[in-house]
PDB file of N, CA and C in Angstrom:
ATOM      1  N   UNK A   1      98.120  73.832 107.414  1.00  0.00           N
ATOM      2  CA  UNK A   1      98.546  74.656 108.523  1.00  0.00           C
ATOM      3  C   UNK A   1      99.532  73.843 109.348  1.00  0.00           C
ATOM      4  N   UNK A   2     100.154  74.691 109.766  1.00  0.00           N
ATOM      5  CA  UNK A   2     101.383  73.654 110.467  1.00  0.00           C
ATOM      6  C   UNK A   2     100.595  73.019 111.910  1.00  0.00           C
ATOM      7  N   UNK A   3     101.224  71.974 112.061  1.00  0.00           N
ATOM      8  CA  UNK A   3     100.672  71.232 113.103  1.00  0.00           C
ATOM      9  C   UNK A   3     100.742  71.700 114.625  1.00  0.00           C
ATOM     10  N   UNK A   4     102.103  72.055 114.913  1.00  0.00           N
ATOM     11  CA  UNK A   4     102.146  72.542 116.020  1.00  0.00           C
ATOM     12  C   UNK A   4     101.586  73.818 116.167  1.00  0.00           C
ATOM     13  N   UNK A   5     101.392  75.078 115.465  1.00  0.00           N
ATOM     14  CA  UNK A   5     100.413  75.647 115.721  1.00  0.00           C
ATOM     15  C   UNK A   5      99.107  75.040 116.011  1.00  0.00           C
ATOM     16  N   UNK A   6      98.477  74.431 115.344  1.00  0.00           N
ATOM     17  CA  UNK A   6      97.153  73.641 115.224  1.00  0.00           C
ATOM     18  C   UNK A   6      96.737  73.066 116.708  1.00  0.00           C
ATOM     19  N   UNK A   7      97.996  73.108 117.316  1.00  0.00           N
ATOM     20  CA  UNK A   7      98.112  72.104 118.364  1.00  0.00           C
ATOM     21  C   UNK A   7      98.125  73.166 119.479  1.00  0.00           C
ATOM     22  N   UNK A   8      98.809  73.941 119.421  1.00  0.00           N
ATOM     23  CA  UNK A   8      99.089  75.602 120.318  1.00  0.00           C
ATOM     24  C   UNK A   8      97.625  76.341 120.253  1.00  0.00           C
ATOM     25  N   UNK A   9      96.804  76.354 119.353  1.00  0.00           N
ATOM     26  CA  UNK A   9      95.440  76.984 119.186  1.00  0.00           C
ATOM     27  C   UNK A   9      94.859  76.066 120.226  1.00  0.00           C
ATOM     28  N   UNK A  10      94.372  74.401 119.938  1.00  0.00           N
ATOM     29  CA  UNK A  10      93.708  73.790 120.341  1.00  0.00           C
ATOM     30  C   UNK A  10      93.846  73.609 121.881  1.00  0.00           C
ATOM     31  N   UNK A  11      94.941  73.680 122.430  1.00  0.00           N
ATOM     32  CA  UNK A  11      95.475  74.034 123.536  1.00  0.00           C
ATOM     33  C   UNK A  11      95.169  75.346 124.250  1.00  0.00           C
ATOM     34  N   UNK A  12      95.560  76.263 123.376  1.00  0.00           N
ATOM     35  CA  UNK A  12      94.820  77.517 124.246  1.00  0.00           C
ATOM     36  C   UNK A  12      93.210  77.849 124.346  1.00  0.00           C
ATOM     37  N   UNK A  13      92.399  76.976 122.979  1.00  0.00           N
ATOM     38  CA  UNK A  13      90.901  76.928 123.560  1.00  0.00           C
ATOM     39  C   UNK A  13      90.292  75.768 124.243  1.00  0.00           C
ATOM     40  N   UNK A  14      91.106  74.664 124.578  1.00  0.00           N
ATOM     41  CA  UNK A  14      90.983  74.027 125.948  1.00  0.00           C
ATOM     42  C   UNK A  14      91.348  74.675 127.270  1.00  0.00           C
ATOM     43  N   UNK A  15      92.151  75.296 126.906  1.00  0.00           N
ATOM     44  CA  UNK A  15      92.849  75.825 128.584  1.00  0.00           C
ATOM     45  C   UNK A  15      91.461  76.667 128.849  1.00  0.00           C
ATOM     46  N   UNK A  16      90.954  78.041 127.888  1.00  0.00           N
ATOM     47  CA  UNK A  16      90.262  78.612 127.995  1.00  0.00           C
ATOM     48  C   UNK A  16      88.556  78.025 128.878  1.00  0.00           C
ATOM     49  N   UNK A  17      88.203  76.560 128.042  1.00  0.00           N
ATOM     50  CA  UNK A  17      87.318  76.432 127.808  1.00  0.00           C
ATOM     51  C   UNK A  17      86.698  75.554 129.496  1.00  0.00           C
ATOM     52  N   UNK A  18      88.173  75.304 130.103  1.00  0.00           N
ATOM     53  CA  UNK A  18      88.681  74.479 131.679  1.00  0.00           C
ATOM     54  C   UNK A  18      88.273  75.897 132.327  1.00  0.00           C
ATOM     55  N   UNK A  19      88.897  77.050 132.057  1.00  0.00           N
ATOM     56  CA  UNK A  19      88.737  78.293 132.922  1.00  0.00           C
ATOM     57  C   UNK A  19      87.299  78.600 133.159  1.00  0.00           C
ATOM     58  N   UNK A  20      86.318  78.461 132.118  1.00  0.00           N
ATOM     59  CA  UNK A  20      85.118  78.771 132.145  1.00  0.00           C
ATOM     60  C   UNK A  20      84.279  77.399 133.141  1.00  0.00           C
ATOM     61  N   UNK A  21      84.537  76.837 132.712  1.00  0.00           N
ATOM     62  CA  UNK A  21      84.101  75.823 133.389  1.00  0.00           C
ATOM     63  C   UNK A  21      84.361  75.791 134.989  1.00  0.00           C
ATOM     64  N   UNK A  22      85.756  75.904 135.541  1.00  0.00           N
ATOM     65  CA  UNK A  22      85.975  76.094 136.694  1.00  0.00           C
ATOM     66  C   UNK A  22      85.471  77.321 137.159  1.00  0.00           C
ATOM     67  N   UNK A  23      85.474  78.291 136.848  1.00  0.00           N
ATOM     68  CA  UNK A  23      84.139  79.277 136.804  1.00  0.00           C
ATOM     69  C   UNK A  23      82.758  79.051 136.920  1.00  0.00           C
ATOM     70  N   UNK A  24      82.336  78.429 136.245  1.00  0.00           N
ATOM     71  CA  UNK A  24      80.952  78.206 135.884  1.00  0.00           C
ATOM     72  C   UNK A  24      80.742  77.137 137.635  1.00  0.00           C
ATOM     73  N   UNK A  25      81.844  76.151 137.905  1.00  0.00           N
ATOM     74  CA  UNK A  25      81.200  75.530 138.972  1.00  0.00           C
ATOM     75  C   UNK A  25      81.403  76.316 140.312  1.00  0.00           C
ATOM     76  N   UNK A  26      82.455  77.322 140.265  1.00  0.00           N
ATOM     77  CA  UNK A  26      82.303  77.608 141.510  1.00  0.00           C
ATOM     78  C   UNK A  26      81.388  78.646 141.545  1.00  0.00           C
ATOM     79  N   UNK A  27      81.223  79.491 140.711  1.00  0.00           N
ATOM     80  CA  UNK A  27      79.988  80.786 140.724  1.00  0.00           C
ATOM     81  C   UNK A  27      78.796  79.326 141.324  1.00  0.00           C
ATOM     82  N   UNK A  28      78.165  78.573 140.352  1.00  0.00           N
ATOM     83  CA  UNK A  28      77.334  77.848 141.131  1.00  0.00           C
ATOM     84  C   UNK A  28      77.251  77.377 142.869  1.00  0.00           C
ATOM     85  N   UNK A  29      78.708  76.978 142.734  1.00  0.00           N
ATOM     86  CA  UNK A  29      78.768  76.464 144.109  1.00  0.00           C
ATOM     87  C   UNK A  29      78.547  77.714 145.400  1.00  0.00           C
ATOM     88  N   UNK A  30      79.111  78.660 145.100  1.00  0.00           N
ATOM     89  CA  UNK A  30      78.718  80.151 146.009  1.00  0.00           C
ATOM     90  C   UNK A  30      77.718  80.368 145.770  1.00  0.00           C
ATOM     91  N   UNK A  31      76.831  80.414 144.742  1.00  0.00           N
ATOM     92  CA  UNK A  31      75.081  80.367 144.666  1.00  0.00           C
ATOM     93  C   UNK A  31      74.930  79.620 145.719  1.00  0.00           C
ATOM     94  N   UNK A  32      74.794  78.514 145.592  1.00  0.00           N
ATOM     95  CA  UNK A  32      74.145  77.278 146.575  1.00  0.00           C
ATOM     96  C   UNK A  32      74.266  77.552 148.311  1.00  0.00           C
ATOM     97  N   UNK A  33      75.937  77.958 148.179  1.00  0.00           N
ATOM     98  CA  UNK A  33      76.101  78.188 149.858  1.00  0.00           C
ATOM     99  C   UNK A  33      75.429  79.548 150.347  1.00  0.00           C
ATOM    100  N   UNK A  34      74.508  80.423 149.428  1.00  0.00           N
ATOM    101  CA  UNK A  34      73.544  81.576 149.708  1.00  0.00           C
ATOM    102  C   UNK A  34      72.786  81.029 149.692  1.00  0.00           C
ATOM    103  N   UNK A  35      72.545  80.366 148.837  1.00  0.00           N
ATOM    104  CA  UNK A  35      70.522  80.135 148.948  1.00  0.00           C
ATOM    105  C   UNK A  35      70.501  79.248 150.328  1.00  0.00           C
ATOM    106  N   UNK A  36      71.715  78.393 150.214  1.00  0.00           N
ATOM    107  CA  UNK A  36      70.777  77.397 151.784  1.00  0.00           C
ATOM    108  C   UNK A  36      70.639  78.750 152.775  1.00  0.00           C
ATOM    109  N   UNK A  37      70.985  79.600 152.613  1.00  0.00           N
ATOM    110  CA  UNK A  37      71.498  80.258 153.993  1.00  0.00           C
ATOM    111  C   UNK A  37      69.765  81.119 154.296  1.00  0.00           C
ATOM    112  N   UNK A  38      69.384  81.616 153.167  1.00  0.00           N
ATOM    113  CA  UNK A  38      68.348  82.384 153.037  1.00  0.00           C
ATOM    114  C   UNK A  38      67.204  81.186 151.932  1.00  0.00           C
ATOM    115  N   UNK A  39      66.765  80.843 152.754  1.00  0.00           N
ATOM    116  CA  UNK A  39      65.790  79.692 151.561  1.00  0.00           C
ATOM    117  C   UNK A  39      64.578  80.137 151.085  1.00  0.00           C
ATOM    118  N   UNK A  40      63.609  80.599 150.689  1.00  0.00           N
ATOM    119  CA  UNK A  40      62.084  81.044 150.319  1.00  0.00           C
ATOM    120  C   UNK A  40      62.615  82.128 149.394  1.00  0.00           C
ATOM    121  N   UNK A  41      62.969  83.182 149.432  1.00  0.00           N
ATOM    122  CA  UNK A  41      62.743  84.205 148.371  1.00  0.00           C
ATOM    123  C   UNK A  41      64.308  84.140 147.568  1.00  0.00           C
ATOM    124  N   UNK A  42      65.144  83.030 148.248  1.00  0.00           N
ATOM    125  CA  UNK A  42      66.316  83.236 147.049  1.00  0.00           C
ATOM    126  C   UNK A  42      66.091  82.014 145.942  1.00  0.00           C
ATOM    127  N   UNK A  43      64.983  80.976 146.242  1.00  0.00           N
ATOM    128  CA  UNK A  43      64.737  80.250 144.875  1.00  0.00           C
ATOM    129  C   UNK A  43      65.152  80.694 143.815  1.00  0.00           C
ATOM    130  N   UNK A  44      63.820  81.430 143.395  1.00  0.00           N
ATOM    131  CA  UNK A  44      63.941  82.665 142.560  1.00  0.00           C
ATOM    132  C   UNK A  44      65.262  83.196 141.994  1.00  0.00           C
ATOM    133  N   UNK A  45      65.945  83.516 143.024  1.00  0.00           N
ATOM    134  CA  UNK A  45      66.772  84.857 143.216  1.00  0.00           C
ATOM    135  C   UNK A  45      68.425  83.439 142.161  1.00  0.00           C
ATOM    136  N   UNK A  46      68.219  82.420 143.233  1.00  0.00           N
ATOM    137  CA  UNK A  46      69.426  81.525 142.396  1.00  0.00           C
ATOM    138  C   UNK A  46      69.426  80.881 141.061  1.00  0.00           C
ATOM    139  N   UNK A  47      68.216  80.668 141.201  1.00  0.00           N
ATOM    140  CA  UNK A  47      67.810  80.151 139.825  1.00  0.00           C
ATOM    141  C   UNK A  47      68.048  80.734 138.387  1.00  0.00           C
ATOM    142  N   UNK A  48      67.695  82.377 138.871  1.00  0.00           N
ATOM    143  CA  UNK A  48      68.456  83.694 137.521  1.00  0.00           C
ATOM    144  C   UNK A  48      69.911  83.518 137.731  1.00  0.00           C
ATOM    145  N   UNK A  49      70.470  83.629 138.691  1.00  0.00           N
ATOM    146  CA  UNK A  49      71.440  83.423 138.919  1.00  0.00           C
ATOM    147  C   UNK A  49      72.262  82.700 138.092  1.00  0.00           C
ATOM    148  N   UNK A  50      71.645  81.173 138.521  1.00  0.00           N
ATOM    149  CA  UNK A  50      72.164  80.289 137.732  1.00  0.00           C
ATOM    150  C   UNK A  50      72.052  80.171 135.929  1.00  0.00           C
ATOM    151  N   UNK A  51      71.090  80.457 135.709  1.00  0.00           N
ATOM    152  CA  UNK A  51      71.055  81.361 134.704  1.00  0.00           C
ATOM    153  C   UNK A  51      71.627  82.089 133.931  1.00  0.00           C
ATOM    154  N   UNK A  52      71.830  82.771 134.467  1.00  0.00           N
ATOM    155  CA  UNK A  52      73.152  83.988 134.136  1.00  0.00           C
ATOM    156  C   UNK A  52      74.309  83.600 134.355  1.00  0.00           C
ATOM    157  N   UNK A  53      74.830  82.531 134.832  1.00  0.00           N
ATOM    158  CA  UNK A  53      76.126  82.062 135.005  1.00  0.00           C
ATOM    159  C   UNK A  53      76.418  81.502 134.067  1.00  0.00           C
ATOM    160  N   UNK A  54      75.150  80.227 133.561  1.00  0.00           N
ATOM    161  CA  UNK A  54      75.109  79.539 132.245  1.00  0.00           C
ATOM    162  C   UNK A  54      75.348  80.081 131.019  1.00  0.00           C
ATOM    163  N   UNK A  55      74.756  81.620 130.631  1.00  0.00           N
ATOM    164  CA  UNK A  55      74.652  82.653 129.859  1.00  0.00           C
ATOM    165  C   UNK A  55      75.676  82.891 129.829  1.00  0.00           C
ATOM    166  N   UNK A  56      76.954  83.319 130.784  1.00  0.00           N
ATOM    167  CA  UNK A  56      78.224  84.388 130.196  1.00  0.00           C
ATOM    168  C   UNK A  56      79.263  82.960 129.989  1.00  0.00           C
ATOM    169  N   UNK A  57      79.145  81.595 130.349  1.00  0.00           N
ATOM    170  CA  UNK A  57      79.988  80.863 130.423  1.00  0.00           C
ATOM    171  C   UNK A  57      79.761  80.376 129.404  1.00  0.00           C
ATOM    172  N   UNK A  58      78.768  79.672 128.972  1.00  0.00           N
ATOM    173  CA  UNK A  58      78.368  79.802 127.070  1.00  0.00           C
ATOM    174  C   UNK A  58      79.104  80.965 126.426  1.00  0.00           C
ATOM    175  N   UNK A  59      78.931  82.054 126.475  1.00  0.00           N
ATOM    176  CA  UNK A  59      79.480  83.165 125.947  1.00  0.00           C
ATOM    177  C   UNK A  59      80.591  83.048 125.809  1.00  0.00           C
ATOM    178  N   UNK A  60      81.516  82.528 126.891  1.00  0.00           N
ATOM    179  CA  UNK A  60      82.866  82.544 126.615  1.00  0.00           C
ATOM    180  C   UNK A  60      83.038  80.982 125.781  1.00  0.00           C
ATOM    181  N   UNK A  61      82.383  80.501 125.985  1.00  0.00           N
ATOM    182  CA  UNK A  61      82.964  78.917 125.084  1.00  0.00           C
ATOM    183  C   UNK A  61      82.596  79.181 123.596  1.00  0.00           C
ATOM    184  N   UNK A  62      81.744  80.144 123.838  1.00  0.00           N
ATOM    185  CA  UNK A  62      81.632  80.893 122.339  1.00  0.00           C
ATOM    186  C   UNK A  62      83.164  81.770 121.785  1.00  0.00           C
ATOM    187  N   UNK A  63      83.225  82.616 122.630  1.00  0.00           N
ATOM    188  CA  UNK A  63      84.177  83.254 122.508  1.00  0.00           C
ATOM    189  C   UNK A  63      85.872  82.829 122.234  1.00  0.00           C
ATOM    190  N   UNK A  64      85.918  81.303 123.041  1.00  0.00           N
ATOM    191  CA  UNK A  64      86.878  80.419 122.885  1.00  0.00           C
ATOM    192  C   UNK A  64      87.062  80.335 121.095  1.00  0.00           C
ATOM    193  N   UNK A  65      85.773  79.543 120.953  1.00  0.00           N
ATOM    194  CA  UNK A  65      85.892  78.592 119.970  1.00  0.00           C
ATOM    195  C   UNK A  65      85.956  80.129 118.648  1.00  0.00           C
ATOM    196  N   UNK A  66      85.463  81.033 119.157  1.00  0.00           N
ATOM    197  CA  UNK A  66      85.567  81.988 117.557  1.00  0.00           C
ATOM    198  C   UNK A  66      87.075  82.556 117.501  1.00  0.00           C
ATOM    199  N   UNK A  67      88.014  82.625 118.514  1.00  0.00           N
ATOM    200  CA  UNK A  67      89.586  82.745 119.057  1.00  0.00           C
ATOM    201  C   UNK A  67      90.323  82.048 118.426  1.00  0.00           C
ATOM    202  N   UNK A  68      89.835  80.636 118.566  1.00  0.00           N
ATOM    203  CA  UNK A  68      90.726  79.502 117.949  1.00  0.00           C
ATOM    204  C   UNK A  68      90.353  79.821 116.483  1.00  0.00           C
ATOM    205  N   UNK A  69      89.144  79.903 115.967  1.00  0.00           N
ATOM    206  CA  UNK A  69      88.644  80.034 114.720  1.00  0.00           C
ATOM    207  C   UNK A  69      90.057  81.211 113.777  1.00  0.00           C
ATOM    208  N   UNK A  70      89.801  82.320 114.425  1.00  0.00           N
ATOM    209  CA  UNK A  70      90.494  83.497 113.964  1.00  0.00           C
ATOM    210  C   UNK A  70      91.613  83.093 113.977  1.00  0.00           C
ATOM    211  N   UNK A  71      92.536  82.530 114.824  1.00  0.00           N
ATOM    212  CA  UNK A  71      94.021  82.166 115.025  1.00  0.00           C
ATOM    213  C   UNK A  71      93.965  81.375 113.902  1.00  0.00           C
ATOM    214  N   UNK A  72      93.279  80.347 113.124  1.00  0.00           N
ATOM    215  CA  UNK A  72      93.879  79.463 112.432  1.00  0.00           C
ATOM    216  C   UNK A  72      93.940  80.598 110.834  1.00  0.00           C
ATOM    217  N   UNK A  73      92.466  81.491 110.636  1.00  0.00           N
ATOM    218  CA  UNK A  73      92.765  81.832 109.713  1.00  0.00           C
ATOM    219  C   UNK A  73      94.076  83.264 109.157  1.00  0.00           C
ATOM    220  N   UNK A  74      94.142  83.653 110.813  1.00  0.00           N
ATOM    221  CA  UNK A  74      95.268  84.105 110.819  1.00  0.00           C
ATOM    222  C   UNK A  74      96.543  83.632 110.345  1.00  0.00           C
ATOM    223  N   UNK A  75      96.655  82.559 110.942  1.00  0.00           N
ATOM    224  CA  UNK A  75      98.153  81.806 110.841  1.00  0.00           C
ATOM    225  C   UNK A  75      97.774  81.593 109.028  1.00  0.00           C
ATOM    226  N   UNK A  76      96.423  80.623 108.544  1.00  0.00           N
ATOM    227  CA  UNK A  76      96.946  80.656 107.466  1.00  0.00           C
ATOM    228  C   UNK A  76      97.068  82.062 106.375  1.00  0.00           C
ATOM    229  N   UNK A  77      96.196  82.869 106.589  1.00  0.00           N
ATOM    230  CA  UNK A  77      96.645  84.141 105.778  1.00  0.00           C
ATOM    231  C   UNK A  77      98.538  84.566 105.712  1.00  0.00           C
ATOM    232  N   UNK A  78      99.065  84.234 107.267  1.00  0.00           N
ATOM    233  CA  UNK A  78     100.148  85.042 106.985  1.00  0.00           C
ATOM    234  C   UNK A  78     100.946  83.786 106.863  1.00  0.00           C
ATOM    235  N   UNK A  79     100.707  82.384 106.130  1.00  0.00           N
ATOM    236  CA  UNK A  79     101.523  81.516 105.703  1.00  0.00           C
ATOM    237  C   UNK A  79     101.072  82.284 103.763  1.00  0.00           C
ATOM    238  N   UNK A  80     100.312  82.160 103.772  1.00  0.00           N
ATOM    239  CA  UNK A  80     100.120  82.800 101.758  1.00  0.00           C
ATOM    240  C   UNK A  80     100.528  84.036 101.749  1.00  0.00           C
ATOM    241  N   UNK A  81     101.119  85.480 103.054  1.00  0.00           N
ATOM    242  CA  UNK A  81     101.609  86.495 102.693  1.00  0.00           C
ATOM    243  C   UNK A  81     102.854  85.869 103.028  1.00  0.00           C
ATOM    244  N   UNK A  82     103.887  85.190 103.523  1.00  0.00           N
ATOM    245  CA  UNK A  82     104.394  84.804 103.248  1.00  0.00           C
ATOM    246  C   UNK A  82     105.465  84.372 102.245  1.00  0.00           C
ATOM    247  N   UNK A  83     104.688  83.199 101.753  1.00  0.00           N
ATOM    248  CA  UNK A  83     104.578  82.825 100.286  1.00  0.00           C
ATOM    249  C   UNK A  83     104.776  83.417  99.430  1.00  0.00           C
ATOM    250  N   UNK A  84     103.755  84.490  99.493  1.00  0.00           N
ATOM    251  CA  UNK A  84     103.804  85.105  98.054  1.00  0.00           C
ATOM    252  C   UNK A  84     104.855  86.551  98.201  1.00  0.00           C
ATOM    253  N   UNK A  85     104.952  87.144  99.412  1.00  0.00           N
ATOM    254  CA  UNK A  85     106.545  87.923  99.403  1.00  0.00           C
ATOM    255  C   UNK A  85     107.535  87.155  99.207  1.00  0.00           C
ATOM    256  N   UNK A  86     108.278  85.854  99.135  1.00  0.00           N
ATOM    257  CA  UNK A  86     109.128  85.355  98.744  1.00  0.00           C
ATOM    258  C   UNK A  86     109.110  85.563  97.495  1.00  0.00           C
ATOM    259  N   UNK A  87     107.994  85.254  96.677  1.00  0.00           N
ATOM    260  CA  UNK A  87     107.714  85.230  94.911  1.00  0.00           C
ATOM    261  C   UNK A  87     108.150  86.274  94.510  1.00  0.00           C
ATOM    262  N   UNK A  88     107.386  87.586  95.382  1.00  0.00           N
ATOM    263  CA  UNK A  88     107.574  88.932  94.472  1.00  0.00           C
ATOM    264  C   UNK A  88     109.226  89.887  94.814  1.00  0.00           C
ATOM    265  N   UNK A  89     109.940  89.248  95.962  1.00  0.00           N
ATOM    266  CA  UNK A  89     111.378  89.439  95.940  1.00  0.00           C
ATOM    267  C   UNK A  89     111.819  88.663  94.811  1.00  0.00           C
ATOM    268  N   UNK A  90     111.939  87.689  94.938  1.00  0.00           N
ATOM    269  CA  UNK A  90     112.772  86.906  94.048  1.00  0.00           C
ATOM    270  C   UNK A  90     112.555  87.511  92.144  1.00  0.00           C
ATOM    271  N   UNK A  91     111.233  87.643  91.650  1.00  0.00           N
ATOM    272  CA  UNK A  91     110.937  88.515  90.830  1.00  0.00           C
ATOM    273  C   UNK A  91     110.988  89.692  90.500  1.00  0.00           C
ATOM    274  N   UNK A  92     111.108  90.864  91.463  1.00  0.00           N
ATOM    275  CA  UNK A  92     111.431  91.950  91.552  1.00  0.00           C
ATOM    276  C   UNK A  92     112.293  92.679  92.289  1.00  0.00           C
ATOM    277  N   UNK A  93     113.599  91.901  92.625  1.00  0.00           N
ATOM    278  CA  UNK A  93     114.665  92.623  93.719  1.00  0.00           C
ATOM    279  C   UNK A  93     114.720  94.342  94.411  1.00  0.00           C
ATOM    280  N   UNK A  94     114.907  94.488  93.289  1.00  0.00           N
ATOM    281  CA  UNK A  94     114.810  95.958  93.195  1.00  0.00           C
ATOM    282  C   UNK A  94     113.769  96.923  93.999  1.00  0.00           C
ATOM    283  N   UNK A  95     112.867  96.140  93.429  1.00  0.00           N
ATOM    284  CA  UNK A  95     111.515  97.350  94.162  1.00  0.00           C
ATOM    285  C   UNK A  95     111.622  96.617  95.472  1.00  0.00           C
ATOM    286  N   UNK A  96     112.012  95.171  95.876  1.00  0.00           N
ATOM    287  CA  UNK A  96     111.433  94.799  97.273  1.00  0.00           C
ATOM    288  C   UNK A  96     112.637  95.763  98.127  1.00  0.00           C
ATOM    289  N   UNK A  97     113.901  95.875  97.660  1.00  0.00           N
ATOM    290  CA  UNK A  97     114.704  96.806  98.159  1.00  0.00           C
ATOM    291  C   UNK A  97     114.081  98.288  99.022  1.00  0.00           C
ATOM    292  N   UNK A  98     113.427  99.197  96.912  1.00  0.00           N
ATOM    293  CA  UNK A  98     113.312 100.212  97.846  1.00  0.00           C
ATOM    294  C   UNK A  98     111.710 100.354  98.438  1.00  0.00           C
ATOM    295  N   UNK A  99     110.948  98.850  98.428  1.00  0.00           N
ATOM    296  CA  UNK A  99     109.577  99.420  99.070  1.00  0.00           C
ATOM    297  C   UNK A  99     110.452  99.228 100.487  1.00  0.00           C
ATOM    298  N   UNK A 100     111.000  98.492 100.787  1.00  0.00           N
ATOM    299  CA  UNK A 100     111.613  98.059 102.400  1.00  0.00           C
ATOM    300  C   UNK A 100     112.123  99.280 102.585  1.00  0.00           C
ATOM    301  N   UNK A 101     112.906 100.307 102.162  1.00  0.00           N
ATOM    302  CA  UNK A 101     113.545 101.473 102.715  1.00  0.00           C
ATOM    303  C   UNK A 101     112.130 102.651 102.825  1.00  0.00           C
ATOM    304  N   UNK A 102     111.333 102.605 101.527  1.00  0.00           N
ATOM    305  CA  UNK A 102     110.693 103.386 102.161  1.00  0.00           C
ATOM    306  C   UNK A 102     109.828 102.978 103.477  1.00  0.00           C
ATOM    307  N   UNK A 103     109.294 102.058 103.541  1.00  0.00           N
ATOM    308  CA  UNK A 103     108.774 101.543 105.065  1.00  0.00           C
ATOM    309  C   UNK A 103     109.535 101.907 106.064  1.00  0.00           C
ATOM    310  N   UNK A 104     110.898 101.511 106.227  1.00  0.00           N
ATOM    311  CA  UNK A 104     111.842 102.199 107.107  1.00  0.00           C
ATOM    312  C   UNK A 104     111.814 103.360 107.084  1.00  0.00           C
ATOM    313  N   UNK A 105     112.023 104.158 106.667  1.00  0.00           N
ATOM    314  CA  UNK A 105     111.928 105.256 106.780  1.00  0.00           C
ATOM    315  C   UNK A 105     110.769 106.075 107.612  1.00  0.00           C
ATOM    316  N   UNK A 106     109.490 105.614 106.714  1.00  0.00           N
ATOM    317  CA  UNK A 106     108.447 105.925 107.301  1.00  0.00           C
ATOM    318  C   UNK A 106     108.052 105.928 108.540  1.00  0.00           C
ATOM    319  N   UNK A 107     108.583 104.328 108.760  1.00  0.00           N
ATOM    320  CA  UNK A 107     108.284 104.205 110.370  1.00  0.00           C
ATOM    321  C   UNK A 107     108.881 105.152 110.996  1.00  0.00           C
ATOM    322  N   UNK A 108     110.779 105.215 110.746  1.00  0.00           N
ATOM    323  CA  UNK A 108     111.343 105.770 111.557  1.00  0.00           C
ATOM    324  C   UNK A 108     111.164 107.301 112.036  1.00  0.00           C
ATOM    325  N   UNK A 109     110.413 108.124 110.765  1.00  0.00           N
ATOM    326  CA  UNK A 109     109.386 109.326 111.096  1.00  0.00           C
ATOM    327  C   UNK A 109     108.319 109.137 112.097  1.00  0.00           C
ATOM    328  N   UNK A 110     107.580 108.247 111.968  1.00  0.00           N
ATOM    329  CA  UNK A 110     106.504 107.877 112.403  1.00  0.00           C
ATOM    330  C   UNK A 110     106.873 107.842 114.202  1.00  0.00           C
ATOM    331  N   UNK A 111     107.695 106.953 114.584  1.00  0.00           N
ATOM    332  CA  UNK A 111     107.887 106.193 116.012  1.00  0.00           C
ATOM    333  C   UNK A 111     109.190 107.069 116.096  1.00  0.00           C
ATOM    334  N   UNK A 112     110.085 107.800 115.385  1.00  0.00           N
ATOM    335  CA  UNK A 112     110.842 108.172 115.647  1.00  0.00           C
ATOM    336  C   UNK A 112     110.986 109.676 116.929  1.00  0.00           C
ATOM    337  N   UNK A 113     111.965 110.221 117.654  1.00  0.00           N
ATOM    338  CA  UNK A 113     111.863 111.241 118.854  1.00  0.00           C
ATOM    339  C   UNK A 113     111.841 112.134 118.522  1.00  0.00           C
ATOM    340  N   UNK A 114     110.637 112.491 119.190  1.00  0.00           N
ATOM    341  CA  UNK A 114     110.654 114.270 118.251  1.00  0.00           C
ATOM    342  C   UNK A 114     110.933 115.334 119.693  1.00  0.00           C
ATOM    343  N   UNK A 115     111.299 116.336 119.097  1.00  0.00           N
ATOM    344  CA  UNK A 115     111.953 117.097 120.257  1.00  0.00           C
ATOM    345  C   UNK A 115     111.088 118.598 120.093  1.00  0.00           C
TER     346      UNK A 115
END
């Protein structure tokens, strides 16, 4: 896989993984400045809290890391479609011609203005 992608993924599930985190401390930190405020029955009350903060911020570092996952096998799937449309032009001129016109076409029905 090319590197600088590799590097552009790993980058965007760090950036991601900083967001959750800076998340994760300030949701805590606004917990804390409630509970001092109300102390006896928000124990309890912060503790789920905290809890549940832990819960969706996991979730997303989950969510990070299955992002980056998909991007790589993305990138490499469409490095082997790629690949292998170079092969089947170069082998079959002709048809890569008219499968490309009919696609054009199609689309241009498709997305094209209808009145």
């Amino acid at each position: 896989m090319d590197n600088n992608l590799e590097n552009k993924i790993s980058a965007s599930r760090d950036g991601i993984t900083q967001i959750g985190k800076d998340l994760r401390a300030d949701a805590h930190s606004s917990i804390d400045k409630v509970a001092e405020q109300v102390p006896p029955l928000t124990d309890r009350l912060a503790e789920r809290a905290h809890n549940g903060v832990d819960a969706v911020a996991d979730r997303a570092d989950g969510a990070a890391d299955k992002v980056a996952a998909r991007s790589r096998q993305l990138a490499a799937s469409y490095k082997r479609f790629a690949e292998n449309g170079r092969g089947y032009v170069r082998t079959s001129p002709a048809m890569s011609v008219l499968l490309a016109a009919a696609a054009g076409y199609g689309l241009s029905k498709l997305f094209g203005s209808r009145k």
